[in-house]
Structures are given as structure tokens and as C-alpha cells.
Protein backbone atom coordinates (compact mmCIF):
# COMPACT_ATOMS: atom_id res chain seq x y z
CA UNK A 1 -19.13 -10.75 -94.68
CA UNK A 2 -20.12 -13.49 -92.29
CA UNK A 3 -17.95 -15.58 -89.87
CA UNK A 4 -17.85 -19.32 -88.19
CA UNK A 5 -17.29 -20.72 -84.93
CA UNK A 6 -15.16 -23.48 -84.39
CA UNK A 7 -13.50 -25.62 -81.62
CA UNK A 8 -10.83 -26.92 -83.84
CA UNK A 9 -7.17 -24.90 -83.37
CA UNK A 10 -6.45 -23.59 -86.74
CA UNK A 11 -4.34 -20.56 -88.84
CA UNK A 12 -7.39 -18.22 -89.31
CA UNK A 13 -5.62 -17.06 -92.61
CA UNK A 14 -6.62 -21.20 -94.30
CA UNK A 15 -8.66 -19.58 -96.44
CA UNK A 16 -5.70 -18.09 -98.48
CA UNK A 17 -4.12 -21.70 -98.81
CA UNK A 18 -0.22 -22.51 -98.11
CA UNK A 19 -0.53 -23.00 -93.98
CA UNK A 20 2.80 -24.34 -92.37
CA UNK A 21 3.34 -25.09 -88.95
CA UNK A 22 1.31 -22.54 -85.78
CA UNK A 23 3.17 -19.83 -84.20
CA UNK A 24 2.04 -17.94 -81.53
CA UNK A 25 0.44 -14.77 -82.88
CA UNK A 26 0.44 -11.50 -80.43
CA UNK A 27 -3.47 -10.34 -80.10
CA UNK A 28 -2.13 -7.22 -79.60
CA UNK A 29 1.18 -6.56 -81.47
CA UNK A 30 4.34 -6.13 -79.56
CA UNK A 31 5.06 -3.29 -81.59
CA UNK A 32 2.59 -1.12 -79.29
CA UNK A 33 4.63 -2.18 -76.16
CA UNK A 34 8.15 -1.43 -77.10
CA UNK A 35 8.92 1.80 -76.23
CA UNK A 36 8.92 1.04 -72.41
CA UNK A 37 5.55 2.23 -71.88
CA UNK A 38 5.15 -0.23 -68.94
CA UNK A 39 1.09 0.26 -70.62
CA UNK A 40 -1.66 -2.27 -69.58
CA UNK A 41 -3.72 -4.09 -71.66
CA UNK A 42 -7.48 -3.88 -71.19
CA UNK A 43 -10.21 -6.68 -72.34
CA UNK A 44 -13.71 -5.97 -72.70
CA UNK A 45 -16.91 -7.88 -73.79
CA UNK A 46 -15.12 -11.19 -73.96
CA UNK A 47 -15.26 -14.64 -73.00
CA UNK A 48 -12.53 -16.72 -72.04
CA UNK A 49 -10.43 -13.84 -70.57
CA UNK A 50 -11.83 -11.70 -67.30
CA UNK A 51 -12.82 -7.96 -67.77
CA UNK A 52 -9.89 -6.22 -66.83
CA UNK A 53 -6.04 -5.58 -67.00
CA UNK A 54 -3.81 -8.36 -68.57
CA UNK A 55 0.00 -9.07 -68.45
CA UNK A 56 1.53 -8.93 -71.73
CA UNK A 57 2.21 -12.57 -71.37
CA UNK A 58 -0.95 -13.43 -71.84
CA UNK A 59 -1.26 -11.52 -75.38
CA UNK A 60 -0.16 -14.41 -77.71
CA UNK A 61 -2.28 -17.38 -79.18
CA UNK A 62 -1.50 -19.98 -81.44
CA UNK A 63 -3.72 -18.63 -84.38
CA UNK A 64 -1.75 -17.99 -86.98
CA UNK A 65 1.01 -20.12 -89.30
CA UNK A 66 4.23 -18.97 -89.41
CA UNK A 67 3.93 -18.06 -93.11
CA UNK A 68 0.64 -15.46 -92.64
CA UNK A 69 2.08 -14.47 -88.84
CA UNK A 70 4.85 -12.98 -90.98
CA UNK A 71 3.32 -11.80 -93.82
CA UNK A 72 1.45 -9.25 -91.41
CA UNK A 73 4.96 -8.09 -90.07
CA UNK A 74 4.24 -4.51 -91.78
CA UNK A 75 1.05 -4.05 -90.30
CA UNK A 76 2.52 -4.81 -86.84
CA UNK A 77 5.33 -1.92 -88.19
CA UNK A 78 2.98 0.21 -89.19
CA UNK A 79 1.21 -0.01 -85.54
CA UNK A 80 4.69 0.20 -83.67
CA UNK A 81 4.89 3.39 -85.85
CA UNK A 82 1.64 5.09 -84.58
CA UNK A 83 2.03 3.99 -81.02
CA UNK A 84 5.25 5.96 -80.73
CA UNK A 85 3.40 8.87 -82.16
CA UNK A 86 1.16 8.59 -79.11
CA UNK A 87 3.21 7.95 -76.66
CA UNK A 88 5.14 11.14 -77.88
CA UNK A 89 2.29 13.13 -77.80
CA UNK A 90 1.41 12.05 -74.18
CA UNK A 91 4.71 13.05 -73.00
CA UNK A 92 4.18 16.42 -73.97
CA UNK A 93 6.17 16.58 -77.33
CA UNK A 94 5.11 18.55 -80.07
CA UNK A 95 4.79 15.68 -82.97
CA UNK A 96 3.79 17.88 -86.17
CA UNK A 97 1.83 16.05 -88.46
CA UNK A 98 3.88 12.77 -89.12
CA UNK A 99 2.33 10.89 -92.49
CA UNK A 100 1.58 6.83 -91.95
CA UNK A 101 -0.43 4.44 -94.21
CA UNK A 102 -4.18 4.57 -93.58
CA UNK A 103 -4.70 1.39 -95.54
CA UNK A 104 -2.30 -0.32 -93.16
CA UNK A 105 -3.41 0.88 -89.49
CA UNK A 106 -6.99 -0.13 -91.32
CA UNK A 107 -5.81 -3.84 -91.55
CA UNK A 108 -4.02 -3.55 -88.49
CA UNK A 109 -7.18 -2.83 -86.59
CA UNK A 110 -9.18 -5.23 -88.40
CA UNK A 111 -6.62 -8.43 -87.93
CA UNK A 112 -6.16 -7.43 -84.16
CA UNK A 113 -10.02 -7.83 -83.45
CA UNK A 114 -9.87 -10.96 -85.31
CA UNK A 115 -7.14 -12.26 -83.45
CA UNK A 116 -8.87 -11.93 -80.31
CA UNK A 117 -11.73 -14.09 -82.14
CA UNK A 118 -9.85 -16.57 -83.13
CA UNK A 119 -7.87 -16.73 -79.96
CA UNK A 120 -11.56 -17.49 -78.08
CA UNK A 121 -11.56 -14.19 -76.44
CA UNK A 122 -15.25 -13.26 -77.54
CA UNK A 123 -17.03 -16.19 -77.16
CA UNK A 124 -17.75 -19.89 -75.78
CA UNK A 125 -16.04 -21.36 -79.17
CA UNK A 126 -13.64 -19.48 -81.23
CA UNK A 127 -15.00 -17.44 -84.51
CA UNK A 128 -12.47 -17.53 -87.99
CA UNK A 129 -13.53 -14.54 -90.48
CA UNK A 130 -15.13 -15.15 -93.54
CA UNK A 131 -12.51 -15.54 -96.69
CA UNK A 132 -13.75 -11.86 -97.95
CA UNK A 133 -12.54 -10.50 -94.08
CA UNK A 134 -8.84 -12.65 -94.48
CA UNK A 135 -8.66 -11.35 -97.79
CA UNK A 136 -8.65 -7.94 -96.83
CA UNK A 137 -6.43 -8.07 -94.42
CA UNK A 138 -3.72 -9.45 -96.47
CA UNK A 139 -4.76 -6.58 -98.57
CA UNK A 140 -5.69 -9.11 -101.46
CA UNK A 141 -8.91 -7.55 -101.91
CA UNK A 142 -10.91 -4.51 -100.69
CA UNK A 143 -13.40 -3.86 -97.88
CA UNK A 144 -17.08 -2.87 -99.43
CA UNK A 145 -17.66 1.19 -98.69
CA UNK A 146 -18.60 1.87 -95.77
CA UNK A 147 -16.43 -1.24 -94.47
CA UNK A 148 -13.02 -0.42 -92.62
CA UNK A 149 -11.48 2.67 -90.29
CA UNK A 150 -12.97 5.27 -88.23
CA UNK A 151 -11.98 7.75 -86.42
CA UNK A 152 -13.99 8.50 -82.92
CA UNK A 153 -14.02 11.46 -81.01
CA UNK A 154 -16.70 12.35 -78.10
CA UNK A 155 -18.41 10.33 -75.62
CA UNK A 156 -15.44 11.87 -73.33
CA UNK A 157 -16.63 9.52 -70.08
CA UNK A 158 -15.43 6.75 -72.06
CA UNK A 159 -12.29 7.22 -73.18
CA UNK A 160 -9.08 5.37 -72.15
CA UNK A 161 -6.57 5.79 -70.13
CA UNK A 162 -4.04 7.55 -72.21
CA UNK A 163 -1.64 4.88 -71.91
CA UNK A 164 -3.26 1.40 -72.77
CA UNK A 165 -4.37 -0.62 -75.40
CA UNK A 166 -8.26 -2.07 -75.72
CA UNK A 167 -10.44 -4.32 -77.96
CA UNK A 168 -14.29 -4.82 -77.84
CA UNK A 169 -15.80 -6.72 -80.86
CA UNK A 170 -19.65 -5.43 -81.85
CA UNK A 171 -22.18 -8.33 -82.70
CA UNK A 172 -25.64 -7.95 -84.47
CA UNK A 173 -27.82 -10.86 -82.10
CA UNK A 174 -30.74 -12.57 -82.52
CA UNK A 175 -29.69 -15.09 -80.10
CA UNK A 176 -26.05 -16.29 -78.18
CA UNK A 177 -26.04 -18.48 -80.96
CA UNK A 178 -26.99 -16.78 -83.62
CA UNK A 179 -25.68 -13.92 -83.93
CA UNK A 180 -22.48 -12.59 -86.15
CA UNK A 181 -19.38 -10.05 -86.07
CA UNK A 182 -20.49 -6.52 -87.08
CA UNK A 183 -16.93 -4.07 -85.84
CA UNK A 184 -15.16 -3.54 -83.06
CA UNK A 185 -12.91 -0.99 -81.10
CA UNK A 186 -9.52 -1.09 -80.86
CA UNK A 187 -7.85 1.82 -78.64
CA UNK A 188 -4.32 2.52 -78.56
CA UNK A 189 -2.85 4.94 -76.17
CA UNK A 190 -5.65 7.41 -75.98
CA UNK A 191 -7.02 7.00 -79.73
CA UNK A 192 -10.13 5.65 -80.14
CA UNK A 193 -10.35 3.57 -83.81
CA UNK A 194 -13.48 1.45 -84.84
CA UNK A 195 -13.50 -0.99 -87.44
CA UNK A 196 -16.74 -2.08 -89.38
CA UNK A 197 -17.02 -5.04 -90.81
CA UNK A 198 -20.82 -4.15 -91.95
CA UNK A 199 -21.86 -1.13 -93.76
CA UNK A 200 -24.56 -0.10 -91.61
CA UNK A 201 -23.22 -0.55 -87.82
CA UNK A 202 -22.00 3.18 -87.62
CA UNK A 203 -25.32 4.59 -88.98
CA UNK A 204 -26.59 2.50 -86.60
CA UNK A 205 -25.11 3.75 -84.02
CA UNK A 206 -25.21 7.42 -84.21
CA UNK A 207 -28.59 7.29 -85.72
CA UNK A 208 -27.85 8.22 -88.85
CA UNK A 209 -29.71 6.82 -92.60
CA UNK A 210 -26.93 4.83 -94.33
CA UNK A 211 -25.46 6.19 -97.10
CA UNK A 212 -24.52 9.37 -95.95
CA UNK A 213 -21.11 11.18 -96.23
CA UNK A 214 -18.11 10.12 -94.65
CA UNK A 215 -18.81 11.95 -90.97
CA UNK A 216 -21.44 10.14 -89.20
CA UNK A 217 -22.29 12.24 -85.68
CA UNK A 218 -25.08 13.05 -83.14
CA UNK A 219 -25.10 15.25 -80.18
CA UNK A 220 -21.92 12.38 -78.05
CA UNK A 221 -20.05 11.15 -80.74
CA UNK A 222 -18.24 11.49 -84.17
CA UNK A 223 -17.25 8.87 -86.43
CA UNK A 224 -15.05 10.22 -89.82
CA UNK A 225 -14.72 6.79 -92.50
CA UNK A 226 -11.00 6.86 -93.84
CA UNK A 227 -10.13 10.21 -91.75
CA UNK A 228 -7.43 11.96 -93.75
CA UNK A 229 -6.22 13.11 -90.38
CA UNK A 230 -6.32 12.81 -86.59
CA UNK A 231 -5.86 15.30 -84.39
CA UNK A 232 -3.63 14.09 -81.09
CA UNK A 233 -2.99 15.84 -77.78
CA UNK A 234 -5.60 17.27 -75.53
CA UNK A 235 -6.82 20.12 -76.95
CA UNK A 236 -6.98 18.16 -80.39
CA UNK A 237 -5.48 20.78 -82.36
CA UNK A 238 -4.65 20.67 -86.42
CA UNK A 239 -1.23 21.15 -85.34
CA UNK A 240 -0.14 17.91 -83.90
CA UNK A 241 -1.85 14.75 -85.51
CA UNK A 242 -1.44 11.67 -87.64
CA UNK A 243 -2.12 12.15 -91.26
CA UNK A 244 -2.98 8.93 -93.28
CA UNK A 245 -2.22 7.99 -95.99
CA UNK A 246 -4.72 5.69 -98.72
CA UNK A 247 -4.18 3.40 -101.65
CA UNK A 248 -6.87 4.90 -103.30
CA UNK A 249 -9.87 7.37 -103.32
CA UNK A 250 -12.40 6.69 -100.78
């Protein structure tokens, strides 16, 4: 699942055929910011834009036709959905265990660290996905196993401020120039997602073999592939989470 760079301004979805005319694409949807959270957006590891908070006017590129910007409305939904859930949860509410589509907050995550490739946010020239990666976001076709959503929980010195919303792309690098997208983390609100776009980066990073069972963990951190469930709230108990919902077995 590789990608390209490119200096030409383009609708990263080309590869599915049927472009119209640009629109300007949110990097991170609006959906996240409209419940009067006042939250702050927070860039890491990139290029063009400084480490550091952002105003939300600063969230939209023109990356995207108007046909594929829309057809990705219920994955910005879907988003809009969970972020509520969050922002519940970090007012003090008891939220239960509210059901949402794993499949979709797994495309979600996946098109919103693309858009900040494809916006130039990660590098010197801007990167478009490889057809498989568009594919699967427009849930055409499937990620391989081990490819798509995690859940993280640990490494507490580096968690987020519990109202914000953060993207970091991973790279495997031989050089600055040759090098190509492996995941990345998008945080919403206090929860901490990661989305591979290679089987092996989460082994990788715990330390793992690949090909093990769906919880990957060392001593600092655990990843869960396709969680059924995850817990919100402090104290992370069963009683107040998110469970997901997906297409089909994993």
C-alpha cells in the first residue's frame, strides 16, 4: 500500500474516476467542533504548518472534488457522533455504552490522516494514497489484516489534552526522500486512535512478532486491532464507553 508525492493540486480520491470541480475539504471534520467545544487543534510532525495550536480556519484544503468531499459526509457523521460522546464524558455525564460503526470511525481516521497529506501538511510536496488506501476509504474494498483501527491506552505522559483534536502520520525512512506512509494518530478529545496502513508498524512498535492476536502490548502501551469497545472517562471503566460496531468478523 504505497503512496506518491506530487506538486500538482488534485482530488486525492482520482483514482476512483468521476472528479468534478475542488471544494475545500476540512482536515479535520467540522463535525468534531460543533458542539461549542471552543477545542484547539494540535499539529505534529508536519511540514508546511508550525508545531502547535491552529484556528479552525486554517483546517480546510482544496483536496477533494465536490462529488468524493460528499460522498464521505457519513464518515464526518459518524465522527460528529463520537466526539459528542467525548465531550459528554468530559463533562462528567454518565454516557452508558452508546453503539457506533467501527468500520466507519476506521475510515474516518484513515481519510483524516490523508487529508493532512494531501493538504502538504507532512512534507515538502504533498503525498496522494495509493488506489488500494482511496479504495478503502470509500469502503469499496477492504484493508489487509492487520491494516486499519486501534485502540491505545498507556504511555499516560503523552496523552492529550482532553479537549482537542491531533494528527501525526508514521513513516518507514530510508532517506527524506525515500521513505513512505506506514499509520498515523489521530486523537479526538482525549481518545487516542492509530491507524495502520502496514501490517507490521504496531508489532513494531511494541515489540511484538507479527502475527499475533489482536492486543499488541509491552510494559507503556496497549494497542487492541478492531476493539469491540472503548472504555471512556478517567478511571476507564466497562461502564461508560463506545462500543463499535463491524461489517464483518475480524
Amino acid at each position: 500500500m504505497s503512496d506518491s508525492q506530487t506538486r500538482t493540486r488534485k482530488c486525492w480520491a482520482a483514482p476512483l474516476g468521476d472528479c468534478d470541480k475542488l471544494s475545500r475539504e476540512h482536515i479535520i471534520s467540522q463535525s468534531i467542533f460543533s458542539h461549542g467545544c471552543g477545542c484547539p487543534l494540535i499539529i505534529e510532525g508536519n511540514h508546511r504548518v508550525p508545531s502547535g495550536q491552529l484556528a479552525e480556519s486554517s483546517l480546510a484544503a482544496k483536496i477533494l472534488c465536490r462529488k468524493h468531499n460528499s460522498a464521505l459526509s457519513p464518515l464526518d457523521a459518524e465522527a460528529g457522533r463520537l466526539s459528542e460522546i467525548l465531550l459528554n464524558s468530559a463533562k462528567g455525564q454518565e454516557i452508558g455504552r452508546p453503539g457506533l460503526s467501527g468500520s466507519l470511525i476506521e475510515r474516518w481516521a484513515l481519510k483524516t490522516l490523508i487529508n493532512g497529506l494531501a493538504a502538504g501538511w507532512s512534507d515538502r510536496r504533498k503525498w496522494l494514497p495509493h488506489e488500494s488506501i482511496v479504495r478503502s476509504i470509500f469502503g469499496q474494498a477492504s484493508l489487509p489484516r492487520g491494516c486499519g483501527l486501534y485502540s491505545v491506552d498507556g504511555d499516560s505522559k503523552d496523552l492529550p489534552n482532553p479537549q482537542d483534536a491531533q494528527v501525526t502520520p508514521y513513516w518507514a525512512k530510508r532517506s527524506e526522500t525515500d521513505k513512505h506512509l506506514v499509520g498515523g494518530q489521530v486523537r479526538v478529545h482525549g481518545l487516542r486512535l492509530f491507524v495502520a496502513t502496514h501490517d507490521s508498524v504496531v508489532p513494531q512498535i511494541v515489540g511484538q512478532p507479527e502475527n499475533p492476536p489482536r492486543v499488541f502490548e509491552n510494559d507503556e502501551i496497549r494497542f487492541v486491532y478492531r476493539p469491540a469497545f472503548i472504555a471512556v472517562g478517567a478511571l476507564g471503566s466497562n461502564k461508560n464507553g463506545v462500543i463499535l460496531r463491524w461489517d464483518s468478523p475480524t
